[in-house]
N, C-alpha and C. Protein backbone atom coordinates (compact mmCIF):
# COMPACT_ATOMS: atom_id res chain seq x y z
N UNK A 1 13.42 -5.60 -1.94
CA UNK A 1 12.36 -5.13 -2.83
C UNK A 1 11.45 -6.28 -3.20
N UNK A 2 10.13 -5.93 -3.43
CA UNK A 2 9.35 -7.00 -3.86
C UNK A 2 9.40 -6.68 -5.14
N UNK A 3 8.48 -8.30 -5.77
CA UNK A 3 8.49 -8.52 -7.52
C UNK A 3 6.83 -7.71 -8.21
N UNK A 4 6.06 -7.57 -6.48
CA UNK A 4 4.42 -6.98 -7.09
C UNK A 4 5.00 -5.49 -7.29
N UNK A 5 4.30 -5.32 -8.44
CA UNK A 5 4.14 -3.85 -8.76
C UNK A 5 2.73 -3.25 -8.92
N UNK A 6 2.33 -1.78 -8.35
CA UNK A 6 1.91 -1.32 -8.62
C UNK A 6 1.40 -0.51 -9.86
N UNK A 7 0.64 -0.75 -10.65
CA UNK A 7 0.42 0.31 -11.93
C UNK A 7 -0.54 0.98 -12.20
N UNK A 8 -0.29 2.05 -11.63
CA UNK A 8 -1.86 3.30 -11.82
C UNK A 8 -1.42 4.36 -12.64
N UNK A 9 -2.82 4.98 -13.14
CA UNK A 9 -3.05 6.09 -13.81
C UNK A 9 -3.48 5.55 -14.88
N UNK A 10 -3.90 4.18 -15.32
CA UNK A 10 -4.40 3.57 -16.60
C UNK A 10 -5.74 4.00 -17.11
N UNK A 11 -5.25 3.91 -18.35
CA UNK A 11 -7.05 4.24 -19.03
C UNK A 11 -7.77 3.40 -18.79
N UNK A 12 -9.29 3.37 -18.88
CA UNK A 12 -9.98 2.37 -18.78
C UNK A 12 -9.82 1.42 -19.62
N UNK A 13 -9.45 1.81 -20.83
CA UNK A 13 -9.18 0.98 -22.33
C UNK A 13 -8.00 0.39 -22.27
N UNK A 14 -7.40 0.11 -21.09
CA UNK A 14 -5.81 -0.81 -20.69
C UNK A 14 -6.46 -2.01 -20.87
N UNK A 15 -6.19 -3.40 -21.22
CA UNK A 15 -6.52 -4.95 -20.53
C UNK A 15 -5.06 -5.05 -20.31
N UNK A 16 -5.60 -6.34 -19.36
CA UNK A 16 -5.02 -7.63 -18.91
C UNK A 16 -3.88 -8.03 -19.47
N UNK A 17 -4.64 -8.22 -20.43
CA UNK A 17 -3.72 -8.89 -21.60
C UNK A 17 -2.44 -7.80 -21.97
N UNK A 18 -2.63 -6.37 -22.45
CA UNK A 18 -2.15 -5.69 -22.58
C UNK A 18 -0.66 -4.78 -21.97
N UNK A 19 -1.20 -5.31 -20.51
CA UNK A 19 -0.22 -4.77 -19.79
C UNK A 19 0.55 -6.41 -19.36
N UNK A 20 0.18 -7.38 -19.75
CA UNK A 20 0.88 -8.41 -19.64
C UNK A 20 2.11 -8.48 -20.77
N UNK A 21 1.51 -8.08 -22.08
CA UNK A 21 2.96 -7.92 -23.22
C UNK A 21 3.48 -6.73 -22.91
N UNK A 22 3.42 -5.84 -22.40
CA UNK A 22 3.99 -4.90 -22.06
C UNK A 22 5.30 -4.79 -20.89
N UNK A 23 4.76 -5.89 -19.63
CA UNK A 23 5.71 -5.88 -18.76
C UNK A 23 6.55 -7.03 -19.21
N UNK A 24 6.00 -7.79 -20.30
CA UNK A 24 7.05 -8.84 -20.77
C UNK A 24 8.21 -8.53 -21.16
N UNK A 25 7.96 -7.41 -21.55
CA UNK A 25 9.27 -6.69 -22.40
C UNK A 25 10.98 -6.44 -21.24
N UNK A 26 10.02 -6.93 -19.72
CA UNK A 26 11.37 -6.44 -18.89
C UNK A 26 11.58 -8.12 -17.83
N UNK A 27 11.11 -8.77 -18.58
CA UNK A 27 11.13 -9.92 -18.06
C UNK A 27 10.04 -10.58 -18.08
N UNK A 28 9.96 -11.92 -16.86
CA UNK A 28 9.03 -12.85 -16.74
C UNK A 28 7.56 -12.17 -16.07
N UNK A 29 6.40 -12.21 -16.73
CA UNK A 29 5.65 -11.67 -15.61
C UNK A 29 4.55 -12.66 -15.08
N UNK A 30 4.28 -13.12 -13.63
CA UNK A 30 3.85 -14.31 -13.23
C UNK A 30 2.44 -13.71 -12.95
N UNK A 31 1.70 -12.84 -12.86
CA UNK A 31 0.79 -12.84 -12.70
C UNK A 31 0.21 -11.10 -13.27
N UNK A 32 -1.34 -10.63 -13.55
CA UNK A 32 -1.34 -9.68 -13.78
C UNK A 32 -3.19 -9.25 -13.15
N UNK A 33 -3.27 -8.66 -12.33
CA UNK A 33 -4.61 -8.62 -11.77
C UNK A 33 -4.97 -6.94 -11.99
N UNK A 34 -6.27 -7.04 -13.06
CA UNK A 34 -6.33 -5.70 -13.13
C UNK A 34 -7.28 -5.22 -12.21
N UNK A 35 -7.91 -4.11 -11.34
CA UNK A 35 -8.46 -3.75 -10.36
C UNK A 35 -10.12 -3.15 -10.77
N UNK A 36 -11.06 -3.68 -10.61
CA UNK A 36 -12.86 -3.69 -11.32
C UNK A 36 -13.45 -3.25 -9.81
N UNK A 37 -14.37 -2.41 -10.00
CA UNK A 37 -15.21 -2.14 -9.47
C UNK A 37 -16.36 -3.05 -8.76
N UNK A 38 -16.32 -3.87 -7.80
CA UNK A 38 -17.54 -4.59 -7.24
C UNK A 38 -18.61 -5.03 -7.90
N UNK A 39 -19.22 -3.88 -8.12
CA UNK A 39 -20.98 -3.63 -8.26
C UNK A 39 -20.79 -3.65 -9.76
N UNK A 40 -19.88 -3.09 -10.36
CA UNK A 40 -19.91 -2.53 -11.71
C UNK A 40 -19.58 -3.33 -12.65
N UNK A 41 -18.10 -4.14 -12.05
CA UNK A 41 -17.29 -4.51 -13.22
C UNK A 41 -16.46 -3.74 -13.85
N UNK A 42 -16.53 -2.35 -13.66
CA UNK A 42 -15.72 -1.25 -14.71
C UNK A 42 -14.40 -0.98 -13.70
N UNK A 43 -13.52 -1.31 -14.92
CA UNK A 43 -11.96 -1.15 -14.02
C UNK A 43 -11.59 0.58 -13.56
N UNK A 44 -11.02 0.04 -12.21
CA UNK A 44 -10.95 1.61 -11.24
C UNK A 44 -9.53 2.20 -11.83
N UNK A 45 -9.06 1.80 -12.78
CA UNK A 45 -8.30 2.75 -13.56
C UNK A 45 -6.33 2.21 -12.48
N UNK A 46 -6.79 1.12 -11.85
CA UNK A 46 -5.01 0.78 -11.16
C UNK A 46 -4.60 -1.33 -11.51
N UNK A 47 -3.47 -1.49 -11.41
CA UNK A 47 -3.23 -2.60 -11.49
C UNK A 47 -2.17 -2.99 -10.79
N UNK A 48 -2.38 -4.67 -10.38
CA UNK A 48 -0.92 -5.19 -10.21
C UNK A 48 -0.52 -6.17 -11.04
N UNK A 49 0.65 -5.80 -10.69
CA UNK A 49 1.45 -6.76 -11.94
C UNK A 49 2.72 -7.45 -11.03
N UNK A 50 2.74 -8.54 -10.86
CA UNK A 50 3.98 -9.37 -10.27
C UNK A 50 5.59 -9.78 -11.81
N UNK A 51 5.95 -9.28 -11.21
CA UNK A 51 7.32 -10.22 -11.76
C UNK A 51 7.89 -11.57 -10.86
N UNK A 52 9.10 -12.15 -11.93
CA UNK A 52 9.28 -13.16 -11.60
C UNK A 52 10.77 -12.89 -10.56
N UNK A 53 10.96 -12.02 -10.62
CA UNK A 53 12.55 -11.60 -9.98
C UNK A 53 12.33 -10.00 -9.28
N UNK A 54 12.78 -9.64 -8.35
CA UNK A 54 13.40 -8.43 -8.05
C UNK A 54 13.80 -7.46 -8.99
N UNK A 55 15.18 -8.21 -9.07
CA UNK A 55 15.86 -7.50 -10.61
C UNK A 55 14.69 -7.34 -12.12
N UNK A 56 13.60 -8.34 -12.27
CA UNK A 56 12.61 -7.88 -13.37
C UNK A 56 11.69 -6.55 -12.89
N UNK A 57 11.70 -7.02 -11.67
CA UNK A 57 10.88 -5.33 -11.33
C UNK A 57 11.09 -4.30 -11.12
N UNK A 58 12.42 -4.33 -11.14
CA UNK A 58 13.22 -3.05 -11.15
C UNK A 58 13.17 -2.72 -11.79
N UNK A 59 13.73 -3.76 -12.99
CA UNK A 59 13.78 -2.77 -14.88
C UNK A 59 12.61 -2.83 -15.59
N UNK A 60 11.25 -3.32 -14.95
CA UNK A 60 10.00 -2.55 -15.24
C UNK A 60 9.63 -1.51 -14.65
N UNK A 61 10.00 -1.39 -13.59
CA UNK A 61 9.66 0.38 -12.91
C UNK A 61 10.74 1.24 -13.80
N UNK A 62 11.63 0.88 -13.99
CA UNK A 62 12.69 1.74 -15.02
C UNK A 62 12.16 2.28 -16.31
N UNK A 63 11.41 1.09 -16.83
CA UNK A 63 11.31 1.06 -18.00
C UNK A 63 9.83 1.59 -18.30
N UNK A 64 8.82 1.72 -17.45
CA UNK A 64 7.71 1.92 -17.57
C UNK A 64 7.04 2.89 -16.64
N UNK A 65 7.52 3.40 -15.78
CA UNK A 65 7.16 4.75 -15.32
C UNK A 65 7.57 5.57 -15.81
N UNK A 66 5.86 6.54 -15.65
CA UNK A 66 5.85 7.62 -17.00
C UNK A 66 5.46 7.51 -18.20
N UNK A 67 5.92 6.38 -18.13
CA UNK A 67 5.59 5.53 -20.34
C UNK A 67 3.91 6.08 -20.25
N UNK A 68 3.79 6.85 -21.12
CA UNK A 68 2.21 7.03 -22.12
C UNK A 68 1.96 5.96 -22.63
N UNK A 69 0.59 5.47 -22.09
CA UNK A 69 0.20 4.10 -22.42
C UNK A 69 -1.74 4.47 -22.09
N UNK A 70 -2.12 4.53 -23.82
CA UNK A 70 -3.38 4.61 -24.25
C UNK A 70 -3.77 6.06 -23.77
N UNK A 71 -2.59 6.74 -23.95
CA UNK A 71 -2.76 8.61 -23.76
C UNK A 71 -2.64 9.09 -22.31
N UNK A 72 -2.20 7.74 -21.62
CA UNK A 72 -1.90 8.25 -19.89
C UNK A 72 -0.78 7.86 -19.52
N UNK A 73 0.13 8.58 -19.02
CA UNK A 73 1.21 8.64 -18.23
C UNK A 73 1.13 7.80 -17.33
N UNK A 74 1.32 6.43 -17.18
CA UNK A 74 1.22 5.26 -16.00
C UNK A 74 2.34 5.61 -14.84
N UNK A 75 1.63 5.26 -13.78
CA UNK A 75 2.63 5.33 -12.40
C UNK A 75 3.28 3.63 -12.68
N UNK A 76 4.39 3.49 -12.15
CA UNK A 76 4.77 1.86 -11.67
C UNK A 76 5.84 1.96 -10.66
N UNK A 77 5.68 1.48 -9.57
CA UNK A 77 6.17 1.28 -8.17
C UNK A 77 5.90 0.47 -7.72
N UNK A 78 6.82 0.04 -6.54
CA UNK A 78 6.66 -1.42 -5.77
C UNK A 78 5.40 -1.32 -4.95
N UNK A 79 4.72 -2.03 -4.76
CA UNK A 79 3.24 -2.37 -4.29
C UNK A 79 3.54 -2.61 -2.43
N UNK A 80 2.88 -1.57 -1.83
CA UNK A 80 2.70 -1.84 -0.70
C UNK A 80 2.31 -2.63 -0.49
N UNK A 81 2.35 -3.06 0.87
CA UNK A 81 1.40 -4.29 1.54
C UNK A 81 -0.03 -3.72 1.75
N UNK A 82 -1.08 -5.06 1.49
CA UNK A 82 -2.64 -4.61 1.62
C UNK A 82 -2.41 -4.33 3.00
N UNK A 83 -3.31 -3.44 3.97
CA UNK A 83 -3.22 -3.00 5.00
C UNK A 83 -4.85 -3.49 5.61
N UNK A 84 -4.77 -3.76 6.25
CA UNK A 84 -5.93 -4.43 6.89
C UNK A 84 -7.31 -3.58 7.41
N UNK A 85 -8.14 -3.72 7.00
CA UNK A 85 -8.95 -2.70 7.99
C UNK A 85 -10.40 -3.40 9.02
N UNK A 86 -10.30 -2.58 9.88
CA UNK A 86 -11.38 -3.61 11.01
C UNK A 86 -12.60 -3.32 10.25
N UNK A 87 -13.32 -4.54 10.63
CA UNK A 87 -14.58 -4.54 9.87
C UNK A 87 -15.87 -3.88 11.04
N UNK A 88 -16.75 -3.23 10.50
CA UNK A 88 -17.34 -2.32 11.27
C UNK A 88 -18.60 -3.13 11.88
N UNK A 89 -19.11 -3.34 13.00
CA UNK A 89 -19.80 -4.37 13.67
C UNK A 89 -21.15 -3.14 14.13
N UNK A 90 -21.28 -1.94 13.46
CA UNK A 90 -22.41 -1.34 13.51
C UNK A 90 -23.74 -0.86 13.30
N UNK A 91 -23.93 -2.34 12.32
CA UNK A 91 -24.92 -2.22 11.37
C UNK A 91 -24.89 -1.66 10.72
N UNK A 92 -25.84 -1.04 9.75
CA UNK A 92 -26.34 -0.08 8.80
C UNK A 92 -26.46 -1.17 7.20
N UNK A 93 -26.18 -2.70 7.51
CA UNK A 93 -26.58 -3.34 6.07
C UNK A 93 -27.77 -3.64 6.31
N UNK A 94 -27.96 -4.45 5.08
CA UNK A 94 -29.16 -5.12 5.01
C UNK A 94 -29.71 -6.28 6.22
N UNK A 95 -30.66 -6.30 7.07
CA UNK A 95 -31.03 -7.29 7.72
C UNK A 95 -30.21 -6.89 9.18
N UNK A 96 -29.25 -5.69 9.42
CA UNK A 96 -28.66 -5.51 10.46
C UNK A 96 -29.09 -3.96 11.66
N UNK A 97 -30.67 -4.05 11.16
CA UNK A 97 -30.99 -2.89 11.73
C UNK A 97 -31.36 -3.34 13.43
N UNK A 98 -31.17 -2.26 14.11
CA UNK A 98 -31.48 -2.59 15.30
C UNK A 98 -32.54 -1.44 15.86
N UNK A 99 -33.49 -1.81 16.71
CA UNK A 99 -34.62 -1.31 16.82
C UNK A 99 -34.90 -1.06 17.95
């Protein structure tokens, strides 16, 4: 098992900070990256959260899936791997028109 966790279904009104004392409660937590929109800045409503152990991420998925947190039922599960995707070589940006 890995120590990244997944945490979706968050309100927009979750921080950083927030879900950092929160997963403290089941151990060490080494890192906490909440997930923002590009263009916007406005968080897309998912997060990850690393622990410091296996065993800490276990008894934060225990302990915190499901938990109502700011009136939403949070998901928390082990975090897939990012999956790669080919980058598209067909134009359509800026400066990549073909004529």
């Amino acid at each position: 098992m890995e120590n990244k966790l997944y945490v979706g279904n968050l309100s927009y009104n979750t921080t950083e900070d927030a879900l950092r004392t929160m997963f403290g409660e089941a151990g060490t937590v080494t890192s906490v990256a909440m997930i923002t929109d590009r263009e916007t800045g406005s968080p897309k409503g998912f997060a990850f959260v690393e622990m410091s152990s296996q065993a800490e991420a276990q008894k934060a998925i225990t302990m915190f899936n499901e938990k109502t947190v700011d009136g939403r039922a949070i998901k928390v599960n082990v975090a897939r791997p990012r999956e790669e995707r080919p980058r598209s070589n067909s134009g359509g940006g800026y400066g990549n028109r073909r004529y």
